[in-house]
C-alpha atoms as a PDB file:
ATOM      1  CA  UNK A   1     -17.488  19.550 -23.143  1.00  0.00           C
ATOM      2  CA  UNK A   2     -21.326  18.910 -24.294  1.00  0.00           C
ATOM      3  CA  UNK A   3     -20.326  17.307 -27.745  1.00  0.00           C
ATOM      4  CA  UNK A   4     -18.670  14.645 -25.415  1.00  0.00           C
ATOM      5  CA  UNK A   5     -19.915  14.428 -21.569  1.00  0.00           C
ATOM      6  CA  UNK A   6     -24.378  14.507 -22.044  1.00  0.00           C
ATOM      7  CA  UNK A   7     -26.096  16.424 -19.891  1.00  0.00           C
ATOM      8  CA  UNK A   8     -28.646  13.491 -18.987  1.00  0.00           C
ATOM      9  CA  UNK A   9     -26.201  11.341 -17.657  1.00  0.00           C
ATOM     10  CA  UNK A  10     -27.709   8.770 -14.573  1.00  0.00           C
ATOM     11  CA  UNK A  11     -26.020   9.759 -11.477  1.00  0.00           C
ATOM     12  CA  UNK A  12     -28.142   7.796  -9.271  1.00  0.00           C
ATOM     13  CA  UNK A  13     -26.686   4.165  -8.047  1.00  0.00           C
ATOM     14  CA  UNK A  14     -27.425   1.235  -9.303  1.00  0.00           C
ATOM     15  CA  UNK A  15     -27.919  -1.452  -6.315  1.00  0.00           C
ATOM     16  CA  UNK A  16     -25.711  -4.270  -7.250  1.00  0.00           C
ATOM     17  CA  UNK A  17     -25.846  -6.933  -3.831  1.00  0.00           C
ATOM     18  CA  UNK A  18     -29.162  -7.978  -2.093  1.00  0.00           C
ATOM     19  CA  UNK A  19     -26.741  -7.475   1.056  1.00  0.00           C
ATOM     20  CA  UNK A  20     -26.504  -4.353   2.809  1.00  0.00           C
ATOM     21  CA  UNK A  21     -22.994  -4.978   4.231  1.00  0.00           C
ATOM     22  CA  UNK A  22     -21.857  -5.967   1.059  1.00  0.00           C
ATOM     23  CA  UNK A  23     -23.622  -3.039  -0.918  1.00  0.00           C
ATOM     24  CA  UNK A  24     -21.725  -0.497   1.764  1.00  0.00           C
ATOM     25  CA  UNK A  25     -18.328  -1.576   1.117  1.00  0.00           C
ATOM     26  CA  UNK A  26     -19.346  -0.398  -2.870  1.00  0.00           C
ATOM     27  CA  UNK A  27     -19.533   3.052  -1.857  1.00  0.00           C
ATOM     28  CA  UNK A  28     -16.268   5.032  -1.123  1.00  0.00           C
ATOM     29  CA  UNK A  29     -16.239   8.718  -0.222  1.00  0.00           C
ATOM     30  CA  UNK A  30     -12.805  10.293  -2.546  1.00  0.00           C
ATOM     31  CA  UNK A  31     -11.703  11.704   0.990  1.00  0.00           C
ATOM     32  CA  UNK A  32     -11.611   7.975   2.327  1.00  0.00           C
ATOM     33  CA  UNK A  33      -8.733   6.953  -0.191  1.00  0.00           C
ATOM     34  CA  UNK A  34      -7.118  10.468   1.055  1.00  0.00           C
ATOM     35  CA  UNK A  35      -7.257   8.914   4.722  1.00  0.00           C
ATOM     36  CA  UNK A  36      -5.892   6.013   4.073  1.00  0.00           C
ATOM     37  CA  UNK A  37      -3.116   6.585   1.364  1.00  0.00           C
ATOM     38  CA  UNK A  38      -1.541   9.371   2.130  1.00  0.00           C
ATOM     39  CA  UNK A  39      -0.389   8.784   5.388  1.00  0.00           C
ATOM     40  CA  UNK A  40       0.738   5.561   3.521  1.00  0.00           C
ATOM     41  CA  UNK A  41       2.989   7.185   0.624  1.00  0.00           C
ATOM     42  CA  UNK A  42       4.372   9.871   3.324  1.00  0.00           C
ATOM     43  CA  UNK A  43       5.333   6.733   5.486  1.00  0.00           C
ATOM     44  CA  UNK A  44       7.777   5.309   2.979  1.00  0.00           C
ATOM     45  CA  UNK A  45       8.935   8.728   1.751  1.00  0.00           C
ATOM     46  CA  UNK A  46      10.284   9.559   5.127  1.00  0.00           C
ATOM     47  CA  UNK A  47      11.605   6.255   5.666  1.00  0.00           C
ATOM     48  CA  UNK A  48      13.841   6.638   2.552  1.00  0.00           C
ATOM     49  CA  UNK A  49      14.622   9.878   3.514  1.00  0.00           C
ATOM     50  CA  UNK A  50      15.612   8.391   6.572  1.00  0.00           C
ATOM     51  CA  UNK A  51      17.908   5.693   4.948  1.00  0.00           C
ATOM     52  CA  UNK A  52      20.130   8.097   3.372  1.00  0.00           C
ATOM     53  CA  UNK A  53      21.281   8.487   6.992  1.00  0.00           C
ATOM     54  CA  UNK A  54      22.522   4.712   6.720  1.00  0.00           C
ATOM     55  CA  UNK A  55      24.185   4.576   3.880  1.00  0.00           C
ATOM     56  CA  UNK A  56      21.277   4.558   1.119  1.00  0.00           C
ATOM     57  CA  UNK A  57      22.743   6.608  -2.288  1.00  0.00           C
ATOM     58  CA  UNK A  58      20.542  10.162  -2.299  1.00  0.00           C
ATOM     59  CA  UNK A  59      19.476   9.601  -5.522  1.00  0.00           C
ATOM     60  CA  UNK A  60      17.653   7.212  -5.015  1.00  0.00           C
ATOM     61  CA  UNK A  61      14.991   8.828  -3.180  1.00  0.00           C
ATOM     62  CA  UNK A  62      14.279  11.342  -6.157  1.00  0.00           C
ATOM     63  CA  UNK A  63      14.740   8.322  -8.616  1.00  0.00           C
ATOM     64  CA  UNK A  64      12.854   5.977  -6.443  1.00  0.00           C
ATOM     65  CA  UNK A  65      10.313   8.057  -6.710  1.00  0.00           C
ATOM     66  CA  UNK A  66       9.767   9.057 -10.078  1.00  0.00           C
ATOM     67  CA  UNK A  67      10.692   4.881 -10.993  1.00  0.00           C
ATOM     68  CA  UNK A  68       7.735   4.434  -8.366  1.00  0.00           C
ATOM     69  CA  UNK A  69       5.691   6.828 -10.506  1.00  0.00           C
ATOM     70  CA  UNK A  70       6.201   5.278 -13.897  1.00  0.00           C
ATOM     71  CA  UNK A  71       5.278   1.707 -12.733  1.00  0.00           C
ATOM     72  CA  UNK A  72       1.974   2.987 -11.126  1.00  0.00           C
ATOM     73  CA  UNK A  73       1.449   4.422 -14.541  1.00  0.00           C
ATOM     74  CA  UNK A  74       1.906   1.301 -16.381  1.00  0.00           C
ATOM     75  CA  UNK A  75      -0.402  -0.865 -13.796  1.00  0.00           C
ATOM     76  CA  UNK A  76      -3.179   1.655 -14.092  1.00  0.00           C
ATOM     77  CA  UNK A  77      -3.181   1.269 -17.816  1.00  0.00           C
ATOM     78  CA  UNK A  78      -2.955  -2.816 -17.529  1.00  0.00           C
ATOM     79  CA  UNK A  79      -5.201  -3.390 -14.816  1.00  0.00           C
ATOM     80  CA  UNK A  80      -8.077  -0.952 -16.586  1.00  0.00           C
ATOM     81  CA  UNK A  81      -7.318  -2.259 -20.228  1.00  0.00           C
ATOM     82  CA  UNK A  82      -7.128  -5.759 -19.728  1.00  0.00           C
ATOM     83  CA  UNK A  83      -8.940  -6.679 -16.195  1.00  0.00           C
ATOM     84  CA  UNK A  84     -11.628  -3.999 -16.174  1.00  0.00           C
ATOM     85  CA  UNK A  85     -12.558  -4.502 -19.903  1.00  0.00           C
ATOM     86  CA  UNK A  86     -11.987  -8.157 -20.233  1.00  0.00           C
ATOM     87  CA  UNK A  87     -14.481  -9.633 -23.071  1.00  0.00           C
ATOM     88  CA  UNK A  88     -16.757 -12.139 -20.573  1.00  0.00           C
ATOM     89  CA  UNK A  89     -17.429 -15.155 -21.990  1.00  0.00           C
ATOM     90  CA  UNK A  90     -20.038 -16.636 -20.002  1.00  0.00           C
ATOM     91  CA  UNK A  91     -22.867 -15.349 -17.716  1.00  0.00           C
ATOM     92  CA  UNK A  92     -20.579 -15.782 -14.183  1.00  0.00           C
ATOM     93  CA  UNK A  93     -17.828 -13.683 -16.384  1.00  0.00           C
ATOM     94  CA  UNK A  94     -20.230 -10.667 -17.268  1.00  0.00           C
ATOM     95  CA  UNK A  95     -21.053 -10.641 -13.966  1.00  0.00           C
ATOM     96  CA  UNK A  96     -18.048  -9.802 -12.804  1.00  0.00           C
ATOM     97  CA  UNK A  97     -16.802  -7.452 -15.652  1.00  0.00           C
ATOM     98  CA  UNK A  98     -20.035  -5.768 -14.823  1.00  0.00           C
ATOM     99  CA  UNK A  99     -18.430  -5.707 -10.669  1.00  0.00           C
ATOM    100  CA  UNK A 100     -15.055  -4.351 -11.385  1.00  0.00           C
ATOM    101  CA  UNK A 101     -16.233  -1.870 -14.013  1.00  0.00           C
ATOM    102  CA  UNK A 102     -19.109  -2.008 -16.038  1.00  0.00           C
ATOM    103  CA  UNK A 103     -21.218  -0.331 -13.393  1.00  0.00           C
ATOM    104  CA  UNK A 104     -19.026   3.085 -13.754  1.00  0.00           C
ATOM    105  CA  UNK A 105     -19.202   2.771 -17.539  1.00  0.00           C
ATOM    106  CA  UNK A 106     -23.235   2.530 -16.949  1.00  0.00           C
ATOM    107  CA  UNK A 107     -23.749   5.052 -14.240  1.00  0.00           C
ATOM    108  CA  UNK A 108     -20.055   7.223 -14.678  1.00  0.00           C
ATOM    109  CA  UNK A 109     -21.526  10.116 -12.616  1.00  0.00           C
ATOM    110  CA  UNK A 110     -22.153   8.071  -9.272  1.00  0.00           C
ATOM    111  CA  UNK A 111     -19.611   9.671  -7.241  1.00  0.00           C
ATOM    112  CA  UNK A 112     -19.352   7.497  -4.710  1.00  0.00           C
ATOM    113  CA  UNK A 113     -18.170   4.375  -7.503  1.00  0.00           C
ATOM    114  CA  UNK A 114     -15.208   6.513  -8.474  1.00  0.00           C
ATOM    115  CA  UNK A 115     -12.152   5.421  -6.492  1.00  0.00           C
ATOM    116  CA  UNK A 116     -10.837   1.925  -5.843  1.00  0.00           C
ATOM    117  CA  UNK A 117     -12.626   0.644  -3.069  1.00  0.00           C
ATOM    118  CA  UNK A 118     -10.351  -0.296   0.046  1.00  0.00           C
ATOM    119  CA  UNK A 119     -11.398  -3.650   0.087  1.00  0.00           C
ATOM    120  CA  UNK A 120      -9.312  -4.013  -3.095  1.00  0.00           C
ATOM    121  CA  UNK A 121      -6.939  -1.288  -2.823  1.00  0.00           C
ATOM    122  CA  UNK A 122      -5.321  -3.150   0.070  1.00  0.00           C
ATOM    123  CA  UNK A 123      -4.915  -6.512  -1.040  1.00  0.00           C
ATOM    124  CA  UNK A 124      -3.371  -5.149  -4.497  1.00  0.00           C
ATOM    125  CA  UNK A 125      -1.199  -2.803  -2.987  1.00  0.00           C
ATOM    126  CA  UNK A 126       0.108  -5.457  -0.311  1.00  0.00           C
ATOM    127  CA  UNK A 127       0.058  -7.637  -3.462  1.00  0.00           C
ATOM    128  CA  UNK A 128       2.269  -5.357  -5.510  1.00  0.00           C
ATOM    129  CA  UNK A 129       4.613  -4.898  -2.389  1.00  0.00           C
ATOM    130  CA  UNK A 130       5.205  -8.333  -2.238  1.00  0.00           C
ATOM    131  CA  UNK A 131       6.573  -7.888  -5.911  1.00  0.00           C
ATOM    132  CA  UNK A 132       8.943  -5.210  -5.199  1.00  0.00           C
ATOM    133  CA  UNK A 133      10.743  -6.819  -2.178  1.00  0.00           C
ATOM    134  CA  UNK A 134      10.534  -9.615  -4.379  1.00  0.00           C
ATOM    135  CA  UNK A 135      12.529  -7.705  -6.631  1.00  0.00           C
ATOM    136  CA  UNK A 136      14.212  -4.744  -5.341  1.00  0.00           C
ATOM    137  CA  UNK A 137      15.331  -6.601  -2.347  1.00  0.00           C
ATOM    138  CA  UNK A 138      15.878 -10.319  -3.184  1.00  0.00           C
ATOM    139  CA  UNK A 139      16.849 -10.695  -6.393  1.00  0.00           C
ATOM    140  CA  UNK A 140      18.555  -7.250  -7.257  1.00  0.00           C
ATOM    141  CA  UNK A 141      20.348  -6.219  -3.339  1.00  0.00           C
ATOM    142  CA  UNK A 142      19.237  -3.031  -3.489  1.00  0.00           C
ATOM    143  CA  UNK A 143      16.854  -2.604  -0.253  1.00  0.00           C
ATOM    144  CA  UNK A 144      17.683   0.961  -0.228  1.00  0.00           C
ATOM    145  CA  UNK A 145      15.864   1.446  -3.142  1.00  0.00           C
ATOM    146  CA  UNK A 146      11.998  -0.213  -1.975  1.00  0.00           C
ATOM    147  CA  UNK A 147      10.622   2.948   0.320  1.00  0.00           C
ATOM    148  CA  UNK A 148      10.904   5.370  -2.294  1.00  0.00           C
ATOM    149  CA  UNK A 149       9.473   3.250  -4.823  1.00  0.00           C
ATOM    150  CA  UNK A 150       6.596   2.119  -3.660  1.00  0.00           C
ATOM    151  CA  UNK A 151       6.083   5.437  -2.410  1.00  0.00           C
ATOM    152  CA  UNK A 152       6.256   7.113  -6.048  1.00  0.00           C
ATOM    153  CA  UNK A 153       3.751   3.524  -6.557  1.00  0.00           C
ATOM    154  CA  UNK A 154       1.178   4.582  -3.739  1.00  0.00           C
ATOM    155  CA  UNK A 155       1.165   8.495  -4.582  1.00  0.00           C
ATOM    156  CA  UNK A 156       0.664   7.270  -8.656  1.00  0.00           C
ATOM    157  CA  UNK A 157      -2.293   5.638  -7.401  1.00  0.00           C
ATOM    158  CA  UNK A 158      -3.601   8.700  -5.535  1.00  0.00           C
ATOM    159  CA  UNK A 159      -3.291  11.206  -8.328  1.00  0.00           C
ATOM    160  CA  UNK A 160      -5.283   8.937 -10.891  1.00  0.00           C
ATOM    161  CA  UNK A 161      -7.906   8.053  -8.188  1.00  0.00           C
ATOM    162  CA  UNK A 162      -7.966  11.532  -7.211  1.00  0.00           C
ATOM    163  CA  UNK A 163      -7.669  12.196 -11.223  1.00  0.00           C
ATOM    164  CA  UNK A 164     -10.820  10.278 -12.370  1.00  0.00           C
ATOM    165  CA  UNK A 165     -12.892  11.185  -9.797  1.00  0.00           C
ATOM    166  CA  UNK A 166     -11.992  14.903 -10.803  1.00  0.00           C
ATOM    167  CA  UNK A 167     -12.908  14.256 -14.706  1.00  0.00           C
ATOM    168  CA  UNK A 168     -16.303  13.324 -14.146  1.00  0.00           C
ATOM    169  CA  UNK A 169     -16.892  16.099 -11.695  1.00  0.00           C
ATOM    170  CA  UNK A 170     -14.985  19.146 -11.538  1.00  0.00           C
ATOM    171  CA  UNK A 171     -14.140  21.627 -14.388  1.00  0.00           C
ATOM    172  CA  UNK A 172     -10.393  20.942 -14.731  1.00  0.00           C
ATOM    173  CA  UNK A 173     -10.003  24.250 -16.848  1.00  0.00           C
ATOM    174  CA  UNK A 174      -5.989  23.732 -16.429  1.00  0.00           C
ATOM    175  CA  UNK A 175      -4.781  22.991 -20.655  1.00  0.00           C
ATOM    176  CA  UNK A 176      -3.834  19.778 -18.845  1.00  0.00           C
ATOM    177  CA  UNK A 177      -6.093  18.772 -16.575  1.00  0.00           C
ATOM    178  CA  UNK A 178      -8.958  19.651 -19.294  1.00  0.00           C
ATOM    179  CA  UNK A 179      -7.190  17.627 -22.170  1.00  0.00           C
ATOM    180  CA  UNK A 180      -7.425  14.690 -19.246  1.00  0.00           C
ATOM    181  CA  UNK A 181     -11.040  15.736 -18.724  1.00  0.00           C
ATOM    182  CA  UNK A 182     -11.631  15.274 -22.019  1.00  0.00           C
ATOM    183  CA  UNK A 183      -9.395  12.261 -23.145  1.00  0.00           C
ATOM    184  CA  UNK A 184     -11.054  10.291 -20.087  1.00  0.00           C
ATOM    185  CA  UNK A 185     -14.826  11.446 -21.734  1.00  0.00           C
ATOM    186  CA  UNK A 186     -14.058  10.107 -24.847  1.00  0.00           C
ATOM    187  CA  UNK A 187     -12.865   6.911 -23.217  1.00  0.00           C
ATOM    188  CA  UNK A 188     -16.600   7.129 -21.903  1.00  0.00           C
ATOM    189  CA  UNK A 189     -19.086   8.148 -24.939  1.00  0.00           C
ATOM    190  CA  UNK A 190     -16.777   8.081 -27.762  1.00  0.00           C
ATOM    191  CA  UNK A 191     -14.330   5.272 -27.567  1.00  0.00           C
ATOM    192  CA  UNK A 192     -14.662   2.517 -24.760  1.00  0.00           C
ATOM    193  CA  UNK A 193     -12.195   0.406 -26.387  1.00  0.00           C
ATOM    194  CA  UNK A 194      -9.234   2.553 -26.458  1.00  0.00           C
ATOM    195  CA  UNK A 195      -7.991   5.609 -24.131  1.00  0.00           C
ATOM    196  CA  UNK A 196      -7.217   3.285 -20.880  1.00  0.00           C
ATOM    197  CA  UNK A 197      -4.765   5.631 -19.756  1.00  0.00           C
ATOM    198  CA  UNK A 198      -6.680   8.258 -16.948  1.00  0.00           C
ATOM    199  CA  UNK A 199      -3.857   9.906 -15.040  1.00  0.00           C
ATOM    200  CA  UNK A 200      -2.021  10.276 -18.604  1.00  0.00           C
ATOM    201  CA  UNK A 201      -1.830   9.183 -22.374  1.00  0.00           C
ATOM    202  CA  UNK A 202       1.187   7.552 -22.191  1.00  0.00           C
ATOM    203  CA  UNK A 203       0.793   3.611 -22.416  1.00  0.00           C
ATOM    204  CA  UNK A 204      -2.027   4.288 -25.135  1.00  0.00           C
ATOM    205  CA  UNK A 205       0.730   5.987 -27.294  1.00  0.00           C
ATOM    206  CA  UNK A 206       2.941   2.950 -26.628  1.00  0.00           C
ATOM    207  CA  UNK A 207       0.090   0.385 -26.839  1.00  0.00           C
ATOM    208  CA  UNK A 208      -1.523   1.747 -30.382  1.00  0.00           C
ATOM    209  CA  UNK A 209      -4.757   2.189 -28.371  1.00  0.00           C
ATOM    210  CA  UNK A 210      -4.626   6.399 -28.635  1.00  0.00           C
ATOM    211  CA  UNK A 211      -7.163   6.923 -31.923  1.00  0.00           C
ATOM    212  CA  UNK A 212      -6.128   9.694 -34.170  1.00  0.00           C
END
């Protein structure tokens, strides 16, 4: 993994609020998003499993799920293509593209600027919920259906939190996990304008942004 990941790599932090409360709420431990999410995604996993009891098809637990899944997939690609490495166009712009990501692109060996911070986490995922009811509930009728999908959402988020943070620091000698070790390196020092997709390759594939 030389050819791709450089030894030298900064893995100090780079101080990016005069504030020390703000500055704190930069730095998340990979155990924190652990904490908090899991307990989340098991919550509405049991509570579809529960529905079946009321009437709720079985299926759609299992489907729910894997539906869940997929549309994680597809967020993580948009959100890290098209927020995280929007083109700035003035200096209040770069300043933010260099908040939501260009910091990990400049230091990506801090580890503790390698998960999604709560203090976004939250609001997106309560965000993104608000879409789903919106959707699963009101317009299609099928409450049954919500629980497992968002939990298949929340536990897509944990594996490519969990993911990333394991490319840029553990071995990943799996023939899958090191393909996404080094797919996510060459996102890094090869090709910062293409390979979005962390937790897989799929939306690049669909998106033309895979290079040969």
């Amino acid at each position: 993994m030389a050819d791709i990941f450089p030894a030298s790599s900064e893995k100090d932090s780079i101080r990016i609020f005069e504030s020390d409360f703000l500055e704190f709420f930069t730095h998340i431990h990979p155990a924190v998003i652990v904490v908090i999410w899991l307990p989340v995604g098991l919550y509405f996993l049991l509570s579809a499993i529960a529905s079946v009891q009321v009437g709720v098809p079985v299926a759609a637990v299992p489907l729910g799920l894997l539906i869940g899944i997929f549309l994680w997939s597809f967020i993580e690609y948009t959100l890290h293509r098209f927020l995280f490495h929007f083109t700035p166009r003035n200096p209040t712009q770069e300043r933010l593209a260099f908040l939501f990501h260009g910091v990990h692109h400049l230091r990506p060996q801090d580890k503790t600027r390698l998960v999604m911070p709560p203090i976004v986490s939250v609001p997106l995922a309560l965000l993104f919920y608000g879409l789903m009811h919106l959707v699963v509930v009101s317009l299609l009728g099928t409450p049954g259906w919500l629980d497992p999908i968002f939990a298949g959402f929340v536990f897509g988020y944990l594996t490519y939190d969990l993911t990333h943070y394991a490319t840029h620091h553990f071995p990943m000698r799996a023939p899958v996990l090191r393909y996404l070790k080094r797919y996510h390196m060459m996102h890094h020092y090869k090709t910062p304008d293409a390979r979005f997709g962390v937790s897989s390759p799929l939306w690049d594939i669909v998106f033309g942004t895979k290079p040969d």
